[in-house]
C-alpha atoms as a PDB file:
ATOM      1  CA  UNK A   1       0.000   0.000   0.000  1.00  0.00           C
ATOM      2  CA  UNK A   2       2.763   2.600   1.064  1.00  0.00           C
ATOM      3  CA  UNK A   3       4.614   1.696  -2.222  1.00  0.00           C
ATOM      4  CA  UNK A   4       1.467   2.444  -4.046  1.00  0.00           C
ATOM      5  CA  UNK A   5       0.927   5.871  -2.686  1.00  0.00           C
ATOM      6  CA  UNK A   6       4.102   6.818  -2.571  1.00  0.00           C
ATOM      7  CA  UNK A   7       3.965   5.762  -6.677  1.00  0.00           C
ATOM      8  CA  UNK A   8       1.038   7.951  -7.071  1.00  0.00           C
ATOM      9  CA  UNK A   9       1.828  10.859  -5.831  1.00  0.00           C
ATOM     10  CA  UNK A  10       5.612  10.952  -7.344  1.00  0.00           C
ATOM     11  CA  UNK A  11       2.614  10.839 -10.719  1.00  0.00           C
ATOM     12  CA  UNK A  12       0.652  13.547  -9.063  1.00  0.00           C
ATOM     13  CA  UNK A  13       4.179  15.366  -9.318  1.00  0.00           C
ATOM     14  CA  UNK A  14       5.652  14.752 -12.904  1.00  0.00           C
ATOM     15  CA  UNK A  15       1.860  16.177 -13.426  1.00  0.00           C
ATOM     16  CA  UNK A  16       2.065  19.389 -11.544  1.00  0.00           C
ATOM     17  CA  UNK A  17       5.647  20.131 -12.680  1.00  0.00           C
ATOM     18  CA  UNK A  18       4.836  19.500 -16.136  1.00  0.00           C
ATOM     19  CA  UNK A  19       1.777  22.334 -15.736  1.00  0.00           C
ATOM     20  CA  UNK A  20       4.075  24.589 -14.290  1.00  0.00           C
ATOM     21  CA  UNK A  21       6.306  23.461 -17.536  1.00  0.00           C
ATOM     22  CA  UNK A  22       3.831  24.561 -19.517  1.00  0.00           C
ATOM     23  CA  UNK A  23       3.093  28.021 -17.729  1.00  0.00           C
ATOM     24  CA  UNK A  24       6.348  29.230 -18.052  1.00  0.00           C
ATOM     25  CA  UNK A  25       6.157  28.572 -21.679  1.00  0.00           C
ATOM     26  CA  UNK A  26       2.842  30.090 -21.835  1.00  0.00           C
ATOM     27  CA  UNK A  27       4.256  33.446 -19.554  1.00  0.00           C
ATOM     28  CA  UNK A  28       6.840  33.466 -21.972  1.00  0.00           C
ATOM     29  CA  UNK A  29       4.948  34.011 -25.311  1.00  0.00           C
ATOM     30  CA  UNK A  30       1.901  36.398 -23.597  1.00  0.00           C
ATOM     31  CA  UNK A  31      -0.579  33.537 -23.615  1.00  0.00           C
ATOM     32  CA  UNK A  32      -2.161  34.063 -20.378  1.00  0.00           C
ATOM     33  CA  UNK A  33      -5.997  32.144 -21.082  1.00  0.00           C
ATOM     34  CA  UNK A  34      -3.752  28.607 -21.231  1.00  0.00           C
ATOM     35  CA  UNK A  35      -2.586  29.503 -17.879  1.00  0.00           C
ATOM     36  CA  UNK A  36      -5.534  30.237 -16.883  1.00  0.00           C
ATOM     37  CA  UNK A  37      -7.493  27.351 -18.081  1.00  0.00           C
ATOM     38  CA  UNK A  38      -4.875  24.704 -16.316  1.00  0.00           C
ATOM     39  CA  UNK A  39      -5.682  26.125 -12.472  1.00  0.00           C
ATOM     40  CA  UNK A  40      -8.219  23.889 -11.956  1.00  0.00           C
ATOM     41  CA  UNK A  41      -6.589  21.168 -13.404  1.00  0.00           C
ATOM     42  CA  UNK A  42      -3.250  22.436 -10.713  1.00  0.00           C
ATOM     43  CA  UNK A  43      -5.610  22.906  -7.843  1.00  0.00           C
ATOM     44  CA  UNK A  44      -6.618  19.063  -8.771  1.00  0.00           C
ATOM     45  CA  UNK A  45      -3.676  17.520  -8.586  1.00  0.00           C
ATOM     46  CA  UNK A  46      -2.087  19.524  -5.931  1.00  0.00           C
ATOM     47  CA  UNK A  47      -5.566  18.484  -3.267  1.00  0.00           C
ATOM     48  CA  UNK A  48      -4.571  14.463  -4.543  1.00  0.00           C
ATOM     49  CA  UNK A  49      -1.123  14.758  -3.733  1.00  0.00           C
ATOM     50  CA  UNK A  50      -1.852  16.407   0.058  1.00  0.00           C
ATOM     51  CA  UNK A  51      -4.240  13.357   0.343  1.00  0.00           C
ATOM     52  CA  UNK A  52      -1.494  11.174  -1.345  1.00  0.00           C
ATOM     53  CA  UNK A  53       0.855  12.242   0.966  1.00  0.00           C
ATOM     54  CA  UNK A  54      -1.324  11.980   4.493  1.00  0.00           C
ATOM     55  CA  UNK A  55      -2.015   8.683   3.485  1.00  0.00           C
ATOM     56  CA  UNK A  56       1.937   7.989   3.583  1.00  0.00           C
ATOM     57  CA  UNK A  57       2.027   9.262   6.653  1.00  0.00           C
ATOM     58  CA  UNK A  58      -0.188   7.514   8.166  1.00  0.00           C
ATOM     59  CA  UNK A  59       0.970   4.132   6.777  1.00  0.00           C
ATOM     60  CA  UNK A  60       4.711   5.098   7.804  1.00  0.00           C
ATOM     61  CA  UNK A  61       3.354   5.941  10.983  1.00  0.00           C
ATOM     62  CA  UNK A  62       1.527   3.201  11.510  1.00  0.00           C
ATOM     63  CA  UNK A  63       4.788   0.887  11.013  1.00  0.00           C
ATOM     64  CA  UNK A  64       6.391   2.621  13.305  1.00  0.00           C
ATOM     65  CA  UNK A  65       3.957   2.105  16.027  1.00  0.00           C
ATOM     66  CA  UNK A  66       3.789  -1.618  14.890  1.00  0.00           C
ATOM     67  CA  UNK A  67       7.334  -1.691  15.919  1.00  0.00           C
ATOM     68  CA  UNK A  68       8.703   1.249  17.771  1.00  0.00           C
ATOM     69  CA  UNK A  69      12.626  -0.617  18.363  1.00  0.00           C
ATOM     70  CA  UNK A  70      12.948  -0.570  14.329  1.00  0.00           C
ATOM     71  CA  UNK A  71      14.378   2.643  12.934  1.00  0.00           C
ATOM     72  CA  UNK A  72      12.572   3.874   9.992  1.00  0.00           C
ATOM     73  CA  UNK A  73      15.225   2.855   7.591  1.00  0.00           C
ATOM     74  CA  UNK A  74      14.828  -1.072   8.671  1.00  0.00           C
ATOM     75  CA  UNK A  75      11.111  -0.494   8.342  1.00  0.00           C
ATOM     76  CA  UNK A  76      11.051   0.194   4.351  1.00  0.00           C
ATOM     77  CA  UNK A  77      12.596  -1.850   1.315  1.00  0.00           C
ATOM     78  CA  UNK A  78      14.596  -0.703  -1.257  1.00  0.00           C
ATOM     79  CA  UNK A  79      12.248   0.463  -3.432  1.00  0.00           C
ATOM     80  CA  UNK A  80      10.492   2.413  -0.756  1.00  0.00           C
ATOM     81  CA  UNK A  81      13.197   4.085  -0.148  1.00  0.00           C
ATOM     82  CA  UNK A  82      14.003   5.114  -3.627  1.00  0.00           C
ATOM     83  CA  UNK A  83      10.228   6.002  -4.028  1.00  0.00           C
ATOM     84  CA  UNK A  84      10.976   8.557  -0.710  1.00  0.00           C
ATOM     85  CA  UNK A  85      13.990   9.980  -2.693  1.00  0.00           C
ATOM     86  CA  UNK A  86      12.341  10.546  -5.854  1.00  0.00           C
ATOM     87  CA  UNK A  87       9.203  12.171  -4.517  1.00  0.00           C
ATOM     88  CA  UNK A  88      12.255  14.538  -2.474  1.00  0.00           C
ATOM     89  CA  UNK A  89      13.893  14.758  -5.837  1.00  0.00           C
ATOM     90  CA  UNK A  90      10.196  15.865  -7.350  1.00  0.00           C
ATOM     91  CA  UNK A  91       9.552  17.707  -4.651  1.00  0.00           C
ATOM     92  CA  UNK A  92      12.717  20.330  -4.783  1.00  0.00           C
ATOM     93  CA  UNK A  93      12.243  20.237  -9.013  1.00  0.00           C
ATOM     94  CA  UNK A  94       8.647  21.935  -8.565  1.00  0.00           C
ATOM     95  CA  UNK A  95      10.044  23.895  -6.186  1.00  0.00           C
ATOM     96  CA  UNK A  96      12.692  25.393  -8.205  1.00  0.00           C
ATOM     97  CA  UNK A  97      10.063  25.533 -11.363  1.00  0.00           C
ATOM     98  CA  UNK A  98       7.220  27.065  -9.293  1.00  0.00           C
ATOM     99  CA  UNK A  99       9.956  29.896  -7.810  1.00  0.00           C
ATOM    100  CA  UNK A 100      10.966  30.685 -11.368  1.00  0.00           C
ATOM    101  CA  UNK A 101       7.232  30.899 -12.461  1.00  0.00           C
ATOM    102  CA  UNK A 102       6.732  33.143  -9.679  1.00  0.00           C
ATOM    103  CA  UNK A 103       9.443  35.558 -10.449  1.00  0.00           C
ATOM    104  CA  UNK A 104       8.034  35.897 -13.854  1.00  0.00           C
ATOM    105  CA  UNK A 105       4.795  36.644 -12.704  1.00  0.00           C
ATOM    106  CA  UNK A 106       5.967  39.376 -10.652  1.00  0.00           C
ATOM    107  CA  UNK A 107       7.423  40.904 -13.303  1.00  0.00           C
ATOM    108  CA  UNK A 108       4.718  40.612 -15.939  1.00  0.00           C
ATOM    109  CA  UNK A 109       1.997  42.152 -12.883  1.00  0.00           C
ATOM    110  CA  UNK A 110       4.684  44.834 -12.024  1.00  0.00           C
ATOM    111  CA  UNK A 111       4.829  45.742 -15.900  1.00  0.00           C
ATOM    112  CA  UNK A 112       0.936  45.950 -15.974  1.00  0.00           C
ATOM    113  CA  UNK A 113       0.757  47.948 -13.100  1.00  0.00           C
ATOM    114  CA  UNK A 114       3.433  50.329 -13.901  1.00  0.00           C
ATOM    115  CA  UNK A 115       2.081  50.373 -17.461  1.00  0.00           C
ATOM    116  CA  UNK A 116      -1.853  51.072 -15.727  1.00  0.00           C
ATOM    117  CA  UNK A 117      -0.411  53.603 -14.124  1.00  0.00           C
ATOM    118  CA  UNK A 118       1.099  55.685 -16.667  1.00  0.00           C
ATOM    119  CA  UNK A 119      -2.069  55.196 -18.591  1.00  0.00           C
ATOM    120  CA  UNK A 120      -4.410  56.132 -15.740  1.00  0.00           C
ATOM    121  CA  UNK A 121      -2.535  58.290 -12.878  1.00  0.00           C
ATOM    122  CA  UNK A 122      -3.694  57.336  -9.682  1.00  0.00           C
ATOM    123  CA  UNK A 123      -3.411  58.700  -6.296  1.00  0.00           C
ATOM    124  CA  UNK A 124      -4.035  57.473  -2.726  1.00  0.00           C
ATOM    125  CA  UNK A 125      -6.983  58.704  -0.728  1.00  0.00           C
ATOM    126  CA  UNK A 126      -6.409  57.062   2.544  1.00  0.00           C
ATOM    127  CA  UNK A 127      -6.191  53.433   1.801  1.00  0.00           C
ATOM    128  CA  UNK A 128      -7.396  53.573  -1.643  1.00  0.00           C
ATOM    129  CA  UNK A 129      -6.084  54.328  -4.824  1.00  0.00           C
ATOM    130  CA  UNK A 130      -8.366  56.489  -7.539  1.00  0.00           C
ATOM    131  CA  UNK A 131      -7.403  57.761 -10.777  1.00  0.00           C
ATOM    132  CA  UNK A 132      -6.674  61.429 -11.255  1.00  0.00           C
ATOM    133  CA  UNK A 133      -9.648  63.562 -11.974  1.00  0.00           C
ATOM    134  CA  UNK A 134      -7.745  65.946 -14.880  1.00  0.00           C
ATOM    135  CA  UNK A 135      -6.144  62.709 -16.257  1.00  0.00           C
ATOM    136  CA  UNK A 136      -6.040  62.357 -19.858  1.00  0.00           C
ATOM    137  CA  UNK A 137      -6.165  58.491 -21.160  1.00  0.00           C
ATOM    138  CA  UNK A 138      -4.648  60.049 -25.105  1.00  0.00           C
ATOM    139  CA  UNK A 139      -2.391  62.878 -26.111  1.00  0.00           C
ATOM    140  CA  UNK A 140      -2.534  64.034 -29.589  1.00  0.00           C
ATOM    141  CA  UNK A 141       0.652  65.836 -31.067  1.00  0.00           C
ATOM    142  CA  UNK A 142       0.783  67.178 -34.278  1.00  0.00           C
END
């Protein structure tokens, strides 16, 4: 069973980074709908892997209890513990992805906004911003 989930949510993984593969792409080339369109599927597969991964937990936890003089290490086989690594190793690789993805999308909304804001001056009245009353969205020269 452990092997199983711990199979399934290394999937859950390649799934999500390839997503976040596909974003940057997307970010890239001004193609924002795409991104858009795959949240759902991201919020999906990120809600399996949390239940993926409390099921590991429990079933780790659960041989431990069954014998509490064992160290974890003697608990697992081999390929349990190359499943642990690789979900790590999956684990740190959307990491990396999803902190690149997130500079980029910090830049794009900073352009926007400092673009918004040329178009539209604003100014703050208390806590809120609202555009200048004498601002002019188009200049004409001739």
């Amino acid at each position: 069973m452990l092997s199983y989930q711990l199979q399934s949510a290394i999937k859950d993984l390649d799934a999500l980074i390839s997503l976040s593969q596909e974003d940057i792409i997307d970010i890239k080339e001004a193609k924002h709908n795409p991104q858009f369109e795959r949240l759902a599927i991201k919020e999906e597969k990120i809600k399996s892997f949390e239940q993926k991964k409390a099921m590991i937990d429990r079933e780790i936890s659960k041989l431990m209890t069954a014998e509490p003089a064992k160290p974890l290490s003697e608990l697992l086989d081999n390929e349990q513990h190359q499943q642990l690594d690789s979900l790590k190793d999956h684990l740190s690789i959307l990491r990396e992805i999803n902190q690149q993805y997130a500079k980029m999308v910090l830049s794009v909304g900073s352009f926007y906004n400092t673009l918004l804001e040329r178009v539209v001056p604003t100014q703050m009245q208390g806590y809120k911003k609202v555009a200048i009353s004498d601002a002019t969205f188009l200049e004409v020269r001739v």
